[in-house]
Protein backbone atom coordinates (compact mmCIF):
# COMPACT_ATOMS: atom_id res chain seq x y z
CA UNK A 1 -21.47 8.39 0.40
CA UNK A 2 -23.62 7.54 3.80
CA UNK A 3 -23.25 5.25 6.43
CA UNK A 4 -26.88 4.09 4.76
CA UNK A 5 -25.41 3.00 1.90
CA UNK A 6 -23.04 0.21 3.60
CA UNK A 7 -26.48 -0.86 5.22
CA UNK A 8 -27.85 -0.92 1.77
CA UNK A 9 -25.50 -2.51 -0.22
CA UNK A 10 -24.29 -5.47 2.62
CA UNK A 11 -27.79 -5.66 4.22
CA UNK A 12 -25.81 -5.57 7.56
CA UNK A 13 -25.02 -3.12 10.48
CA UNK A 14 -26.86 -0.79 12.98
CA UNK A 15 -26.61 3.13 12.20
CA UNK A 16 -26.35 4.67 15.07
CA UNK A 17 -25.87 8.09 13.72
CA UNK A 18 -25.52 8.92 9.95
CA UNK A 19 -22.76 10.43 8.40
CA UNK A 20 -21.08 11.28 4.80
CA UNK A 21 -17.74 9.91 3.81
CA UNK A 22 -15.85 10.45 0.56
CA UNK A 23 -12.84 7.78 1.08
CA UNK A 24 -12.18 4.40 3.20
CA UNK A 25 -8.97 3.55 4.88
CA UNK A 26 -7.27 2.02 8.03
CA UNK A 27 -6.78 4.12 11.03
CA UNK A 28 -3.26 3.86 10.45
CA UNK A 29 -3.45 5.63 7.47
CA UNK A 30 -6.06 8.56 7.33
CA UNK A 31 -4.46 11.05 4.58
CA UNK A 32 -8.07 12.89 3.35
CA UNK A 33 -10.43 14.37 5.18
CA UNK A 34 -14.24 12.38 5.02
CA UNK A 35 -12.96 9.23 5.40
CA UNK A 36 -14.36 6.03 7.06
CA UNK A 37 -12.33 3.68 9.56
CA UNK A 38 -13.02 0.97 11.55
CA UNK A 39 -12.43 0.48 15.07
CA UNK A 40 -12.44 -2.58 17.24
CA UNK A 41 -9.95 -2.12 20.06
CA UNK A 42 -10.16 0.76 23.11
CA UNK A 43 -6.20 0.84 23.25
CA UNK A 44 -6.69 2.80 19.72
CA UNK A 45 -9.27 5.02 20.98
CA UNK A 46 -6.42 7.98 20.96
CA UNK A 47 -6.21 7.55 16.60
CA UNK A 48 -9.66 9.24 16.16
CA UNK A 49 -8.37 12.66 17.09
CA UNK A 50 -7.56 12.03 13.52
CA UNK A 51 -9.58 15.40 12.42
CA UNK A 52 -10.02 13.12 8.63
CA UNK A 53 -12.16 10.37 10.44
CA UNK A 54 -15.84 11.58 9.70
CA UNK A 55 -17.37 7.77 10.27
CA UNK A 56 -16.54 4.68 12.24
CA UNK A 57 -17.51 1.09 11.84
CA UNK A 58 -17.70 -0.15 15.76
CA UNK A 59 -18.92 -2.75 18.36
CA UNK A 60 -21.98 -1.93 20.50
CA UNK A 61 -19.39 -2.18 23.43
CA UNK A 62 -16.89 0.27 22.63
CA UNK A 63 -19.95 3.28 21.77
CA UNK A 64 -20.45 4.39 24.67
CA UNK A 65 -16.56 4.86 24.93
CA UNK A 66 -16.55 7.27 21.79
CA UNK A 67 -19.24 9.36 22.40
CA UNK A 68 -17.75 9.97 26.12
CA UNK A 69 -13.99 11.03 24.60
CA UNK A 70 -15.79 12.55 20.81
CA UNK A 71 -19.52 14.00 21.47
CA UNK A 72 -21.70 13.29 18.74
CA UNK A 73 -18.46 14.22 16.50
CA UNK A 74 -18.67 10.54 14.08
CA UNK A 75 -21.26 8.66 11.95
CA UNK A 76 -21.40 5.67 13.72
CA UNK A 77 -22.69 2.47 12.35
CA UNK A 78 -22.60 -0.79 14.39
CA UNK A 79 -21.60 -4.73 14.08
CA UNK A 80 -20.21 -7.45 15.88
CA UNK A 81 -17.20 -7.41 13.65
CA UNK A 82 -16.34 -4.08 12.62
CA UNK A 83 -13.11 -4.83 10.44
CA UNK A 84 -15.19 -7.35 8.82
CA UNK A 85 -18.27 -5.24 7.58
CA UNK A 86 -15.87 -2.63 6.81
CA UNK A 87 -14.10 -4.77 4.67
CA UNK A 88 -17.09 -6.29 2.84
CA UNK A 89 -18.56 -2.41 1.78
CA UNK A 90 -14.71 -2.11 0.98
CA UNK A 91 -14.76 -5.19 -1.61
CA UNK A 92 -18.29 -3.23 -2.81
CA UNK A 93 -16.85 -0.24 -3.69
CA UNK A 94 -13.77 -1.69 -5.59
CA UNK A 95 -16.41 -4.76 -7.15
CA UNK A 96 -18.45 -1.58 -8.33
CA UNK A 97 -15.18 0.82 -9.57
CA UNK A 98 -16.95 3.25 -7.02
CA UNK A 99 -13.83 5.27 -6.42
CA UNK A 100 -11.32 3.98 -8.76
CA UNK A 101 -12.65 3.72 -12.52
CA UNK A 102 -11.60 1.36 -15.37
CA UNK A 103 -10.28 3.24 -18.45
CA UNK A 104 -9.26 1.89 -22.12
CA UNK A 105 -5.66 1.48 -22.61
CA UNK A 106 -3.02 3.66 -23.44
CA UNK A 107 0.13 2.66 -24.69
CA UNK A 108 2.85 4.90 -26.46
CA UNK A 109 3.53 3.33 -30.50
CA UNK A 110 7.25 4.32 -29.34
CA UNK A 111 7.56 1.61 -26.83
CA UNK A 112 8.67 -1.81 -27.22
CA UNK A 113 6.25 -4.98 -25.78
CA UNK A 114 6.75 -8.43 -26.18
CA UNK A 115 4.59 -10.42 -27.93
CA UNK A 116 5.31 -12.90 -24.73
CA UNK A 117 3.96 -10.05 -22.32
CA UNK A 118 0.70 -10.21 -21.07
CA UNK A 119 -1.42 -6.72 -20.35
CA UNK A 120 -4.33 -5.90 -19.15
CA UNK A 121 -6.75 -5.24 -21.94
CA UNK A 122 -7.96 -2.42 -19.69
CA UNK A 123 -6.55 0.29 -16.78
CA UNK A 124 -3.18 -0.02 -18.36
CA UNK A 125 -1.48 3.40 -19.45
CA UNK A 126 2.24 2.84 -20.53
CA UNK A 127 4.41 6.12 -21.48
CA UNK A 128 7.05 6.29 -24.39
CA UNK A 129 9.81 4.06 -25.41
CA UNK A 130 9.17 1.68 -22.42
CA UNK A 131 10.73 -1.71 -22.70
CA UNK A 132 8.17 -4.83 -21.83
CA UNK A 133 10.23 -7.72 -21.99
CA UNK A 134 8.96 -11.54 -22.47
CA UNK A 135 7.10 -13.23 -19.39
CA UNK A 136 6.24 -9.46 -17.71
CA UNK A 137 2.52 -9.71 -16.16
CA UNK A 138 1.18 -5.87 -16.33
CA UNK A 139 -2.72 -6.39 -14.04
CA UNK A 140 -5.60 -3.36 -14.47
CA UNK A 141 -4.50 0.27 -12.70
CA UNK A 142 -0.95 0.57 -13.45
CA UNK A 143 0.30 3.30 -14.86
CA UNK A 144 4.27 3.56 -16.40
CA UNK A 145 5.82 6.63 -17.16
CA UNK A 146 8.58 7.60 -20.20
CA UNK A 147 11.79 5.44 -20.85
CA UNK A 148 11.29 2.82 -18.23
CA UNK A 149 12.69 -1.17 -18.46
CA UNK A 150 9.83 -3.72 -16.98
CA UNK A 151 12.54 -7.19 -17.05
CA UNK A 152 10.95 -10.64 -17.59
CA UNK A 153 9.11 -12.54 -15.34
CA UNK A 154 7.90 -9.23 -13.19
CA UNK A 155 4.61 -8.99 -12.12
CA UNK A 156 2.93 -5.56 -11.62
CA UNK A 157 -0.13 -4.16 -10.06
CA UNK A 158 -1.09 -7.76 -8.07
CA UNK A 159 -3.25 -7.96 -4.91
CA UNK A 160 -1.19 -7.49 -1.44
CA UNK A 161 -1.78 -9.53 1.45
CA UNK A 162 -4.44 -7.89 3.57
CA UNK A 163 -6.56 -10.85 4.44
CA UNK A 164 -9.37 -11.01 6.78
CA UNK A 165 -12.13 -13.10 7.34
CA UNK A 166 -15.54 -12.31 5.57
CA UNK A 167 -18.89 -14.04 5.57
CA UNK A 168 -16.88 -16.66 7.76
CA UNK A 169 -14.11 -17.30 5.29
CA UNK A 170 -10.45 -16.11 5.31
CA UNK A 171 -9.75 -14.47 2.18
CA UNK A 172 -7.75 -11.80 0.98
CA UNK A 173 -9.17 -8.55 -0.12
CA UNK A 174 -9.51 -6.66 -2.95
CA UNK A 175 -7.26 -4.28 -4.13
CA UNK A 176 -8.77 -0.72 -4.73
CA UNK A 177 -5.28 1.33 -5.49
CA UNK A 178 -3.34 1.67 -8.32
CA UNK A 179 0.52 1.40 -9.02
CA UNK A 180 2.25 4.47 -10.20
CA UNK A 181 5.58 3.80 -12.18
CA UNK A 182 7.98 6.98 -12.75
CA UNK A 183 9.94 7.89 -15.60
CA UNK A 184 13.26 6.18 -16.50
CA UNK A 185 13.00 3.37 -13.81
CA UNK A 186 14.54 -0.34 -14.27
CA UNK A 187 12.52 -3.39 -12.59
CA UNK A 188 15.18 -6.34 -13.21
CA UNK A 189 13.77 -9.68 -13.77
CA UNK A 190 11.13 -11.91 -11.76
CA UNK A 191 9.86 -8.63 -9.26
CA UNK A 192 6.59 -8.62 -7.99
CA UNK A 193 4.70 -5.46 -7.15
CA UNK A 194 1.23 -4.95 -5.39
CA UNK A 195 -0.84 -1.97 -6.36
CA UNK A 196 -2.50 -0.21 -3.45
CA UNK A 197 -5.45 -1.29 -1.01
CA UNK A 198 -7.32 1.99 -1.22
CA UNK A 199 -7.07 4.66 -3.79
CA UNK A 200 -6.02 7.28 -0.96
CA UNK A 201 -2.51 4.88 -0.71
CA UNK A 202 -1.18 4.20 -4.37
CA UNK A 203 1.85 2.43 -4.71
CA UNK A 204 4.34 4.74 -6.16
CA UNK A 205 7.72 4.35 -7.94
CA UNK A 206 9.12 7.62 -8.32
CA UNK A 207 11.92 8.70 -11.70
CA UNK A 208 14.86 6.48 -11.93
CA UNK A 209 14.72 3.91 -9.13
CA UNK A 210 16.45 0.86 -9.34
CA UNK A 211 15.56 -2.61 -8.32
CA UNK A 212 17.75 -5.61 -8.60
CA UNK A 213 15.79 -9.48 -8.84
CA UNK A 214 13.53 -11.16 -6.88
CA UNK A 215 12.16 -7.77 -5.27
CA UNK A 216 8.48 -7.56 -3.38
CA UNK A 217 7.18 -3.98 -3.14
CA UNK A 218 4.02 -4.59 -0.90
CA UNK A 219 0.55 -2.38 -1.45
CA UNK A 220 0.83 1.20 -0.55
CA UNK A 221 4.74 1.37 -0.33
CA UNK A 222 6.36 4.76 -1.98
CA UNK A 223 9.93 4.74 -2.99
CA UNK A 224 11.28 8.10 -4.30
CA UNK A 225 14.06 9.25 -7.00
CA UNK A 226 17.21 7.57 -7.42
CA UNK A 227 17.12 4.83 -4.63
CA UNK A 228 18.68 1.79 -5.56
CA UNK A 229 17.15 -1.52 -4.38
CA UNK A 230 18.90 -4.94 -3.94
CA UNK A 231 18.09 -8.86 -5.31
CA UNK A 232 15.71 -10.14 -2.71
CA UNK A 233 14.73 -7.31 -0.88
CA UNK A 234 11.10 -7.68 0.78
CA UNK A 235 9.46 -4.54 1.33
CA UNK A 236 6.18 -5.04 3.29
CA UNK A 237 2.99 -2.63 3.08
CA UNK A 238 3.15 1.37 3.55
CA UNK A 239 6.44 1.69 4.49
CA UNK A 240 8.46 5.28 2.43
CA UNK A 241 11.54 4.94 1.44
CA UNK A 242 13.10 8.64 0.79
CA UNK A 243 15.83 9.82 -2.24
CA UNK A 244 18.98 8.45 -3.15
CA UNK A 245 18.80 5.06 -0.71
CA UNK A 246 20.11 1.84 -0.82
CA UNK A 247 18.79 -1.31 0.39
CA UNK A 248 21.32 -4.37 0.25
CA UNK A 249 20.24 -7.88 -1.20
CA UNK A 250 18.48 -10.02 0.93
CA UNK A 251 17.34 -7.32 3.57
CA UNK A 252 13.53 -7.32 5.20
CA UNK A 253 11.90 -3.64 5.69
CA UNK A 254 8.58 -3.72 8.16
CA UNK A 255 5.51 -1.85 7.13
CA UNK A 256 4.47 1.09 7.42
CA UNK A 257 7.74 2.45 8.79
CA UNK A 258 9.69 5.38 6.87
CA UNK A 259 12.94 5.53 5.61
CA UNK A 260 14.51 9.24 5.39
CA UNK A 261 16.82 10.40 2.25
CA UNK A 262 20.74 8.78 1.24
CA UNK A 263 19.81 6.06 4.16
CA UNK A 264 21.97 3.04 3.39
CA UNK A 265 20.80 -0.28 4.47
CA UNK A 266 23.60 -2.87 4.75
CA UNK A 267 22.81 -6.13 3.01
CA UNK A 268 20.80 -9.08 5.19
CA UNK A 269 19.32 -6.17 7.36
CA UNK A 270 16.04 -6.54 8.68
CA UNK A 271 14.22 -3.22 9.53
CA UNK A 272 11.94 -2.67 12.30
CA UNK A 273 12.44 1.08 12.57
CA UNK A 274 12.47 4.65 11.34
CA UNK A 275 15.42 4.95 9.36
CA UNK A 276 16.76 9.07 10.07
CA UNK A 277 18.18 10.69 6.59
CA UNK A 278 21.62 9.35 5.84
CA UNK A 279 21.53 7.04 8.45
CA UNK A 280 23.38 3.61 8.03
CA UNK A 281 21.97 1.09 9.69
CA UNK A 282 22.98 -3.02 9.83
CA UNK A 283 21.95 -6.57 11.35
CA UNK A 284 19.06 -8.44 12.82
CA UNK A 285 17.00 -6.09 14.03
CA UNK A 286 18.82 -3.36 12.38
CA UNK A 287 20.74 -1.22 14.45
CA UNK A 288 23.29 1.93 13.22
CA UNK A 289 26.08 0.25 11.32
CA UNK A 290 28.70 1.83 13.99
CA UNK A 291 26.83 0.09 16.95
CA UNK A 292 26.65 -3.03 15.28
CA UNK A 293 30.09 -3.45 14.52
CA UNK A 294 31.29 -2.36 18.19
CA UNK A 295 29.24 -5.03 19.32
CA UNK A 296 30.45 -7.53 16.76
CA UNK A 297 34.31 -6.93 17.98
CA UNK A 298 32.79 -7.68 21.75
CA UNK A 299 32.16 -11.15 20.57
């Protein structure tokens, strides 16, 4: 696509200087290459090194500031609110199933749904002998693989919270991603998981991981094989979570932070930071467990 089609389709911006893109995202997460950002703020100027950035949605202000640091490098299209008209020609794209399409339904005979289930009558692929049980909520773009327990009252594949103010009204945005289930994986009951924001960030649920109720997987967040996940556990937007972890009941987990392989999260923790691989961390703002139980003796 070209910067002229934003123009186009929201009748609003200035093109500076056109350019292709093949993918929107957040300058916080840029993982293919041809991909349109927005940028408001000079103290970010450093993030379009980002050799995947091929367009920007910018303020007249902060222009002169790009070309100085990146020559004539982006397709540049202007507006007084940047994160807003990059959101609108985002709610386009997933409005039109520009990147993401719809597809009929496929669900293995061998599985077993309630009749008390609601799915999708569309986007819903669900592998073999599956367990649906009564009150589950299965939304458009979710995909379940083989041998995998969805518990009642679990909601899959809902809109995260990315909200933002368009046409001069707070709202939250579409959804564009989907939500990838793995094989042999247990959701317990009365979960709620968002699919992702963009296509390029899928929420992903690799083989055999665990969750306990009352879990929120945000958009864009990818767990991996055999981590076990606590009742109550909030697990805001793009944060990875590596093999083999636990996260204790009741703990908090910031976005878009990562989480390395057999980390072990004590229960009531709240997360602010990396997590290294087999690291054991503890408290409010998590700390390593040994550090906060020295300073829990000094007390």
């Amino acid at each position: 696509m070209h910067l002229y089609d934003i123009s186009k389709a929201i009748n609003r911006g200035h093109i500076i200087s056109e350019g292709y893109f093949d993918h929107l995202s957040k300058m916080g997460n840029i993982p293919q290459k041809n991909c349109l950002t927005f940028f408001s703020n000079i103290k970010f100027i450093d993030n379009l090194r980002n050799e995947n950035i091929t367009c920007i949605v910018t303020k007249k202000e902060l222009h002169s500031e790009i070309e100085k640091k990146y020559p004539h490098r982006f397709g540049i299209i202007l507006d007084e609110n940047p994160k807003e008209l990059f959101f609108l020609f985002h709610n386009y794209t997933v409005e039109n199933n520009l990147f993401i399409k719809d597809f009929d339904n496929v669900i293995d005979s061998t599985s077993i749904i309630s009749n008390h289930a609601y799915i999708s009558e569309k986007s819903v692929k669900i592998g073999k002998n599956c367990i649906i049980e009564p009150g589950v909520i299965i939304h458009p773009h979710t995909i379940i693989g083989d041998n995998t327990i969805i518990r009642s009252g679990t909601v899959l594949s809902t809109s995260g919270f990315e909200v933002c103010k368009l046409n001069g009204i707070m709202k939250v945005v579409k959804h564009g991603g989907q939500l990838i289930i793995g094989n042999n994986v247990e959701l317990q009951a009365n979960n709620t998981v968002a699919k992702g924001l963009f296509y390029t960030r899928n929420t992903i649920i690799e083989d055999e991981v665990f969750t306990d109720n009352l879990v929120y997987i945000a958009h864009g967040v990818h767990i991996k094989r055999y981590t076990r996940i606590g009742a109550s556990v909030n697990i805001t937007g793009m944060v990875d979570i590596g093999n083999n972890c636990w996260i204790g009941p009741g703990s908090t987990i910031r976005n878009r932070i990562k989480i390395g392989n057999d980390a072990y999260i004590s229960m009531g923790s709240v997360v602010t930071k990396n997590v290294l691989d087999s690291q054991h961390v503890s408290g409010n703002f998590a700390i390593d467990h040994e550090k906060f139980i020295n300073n829990i003796k000094k007390y």
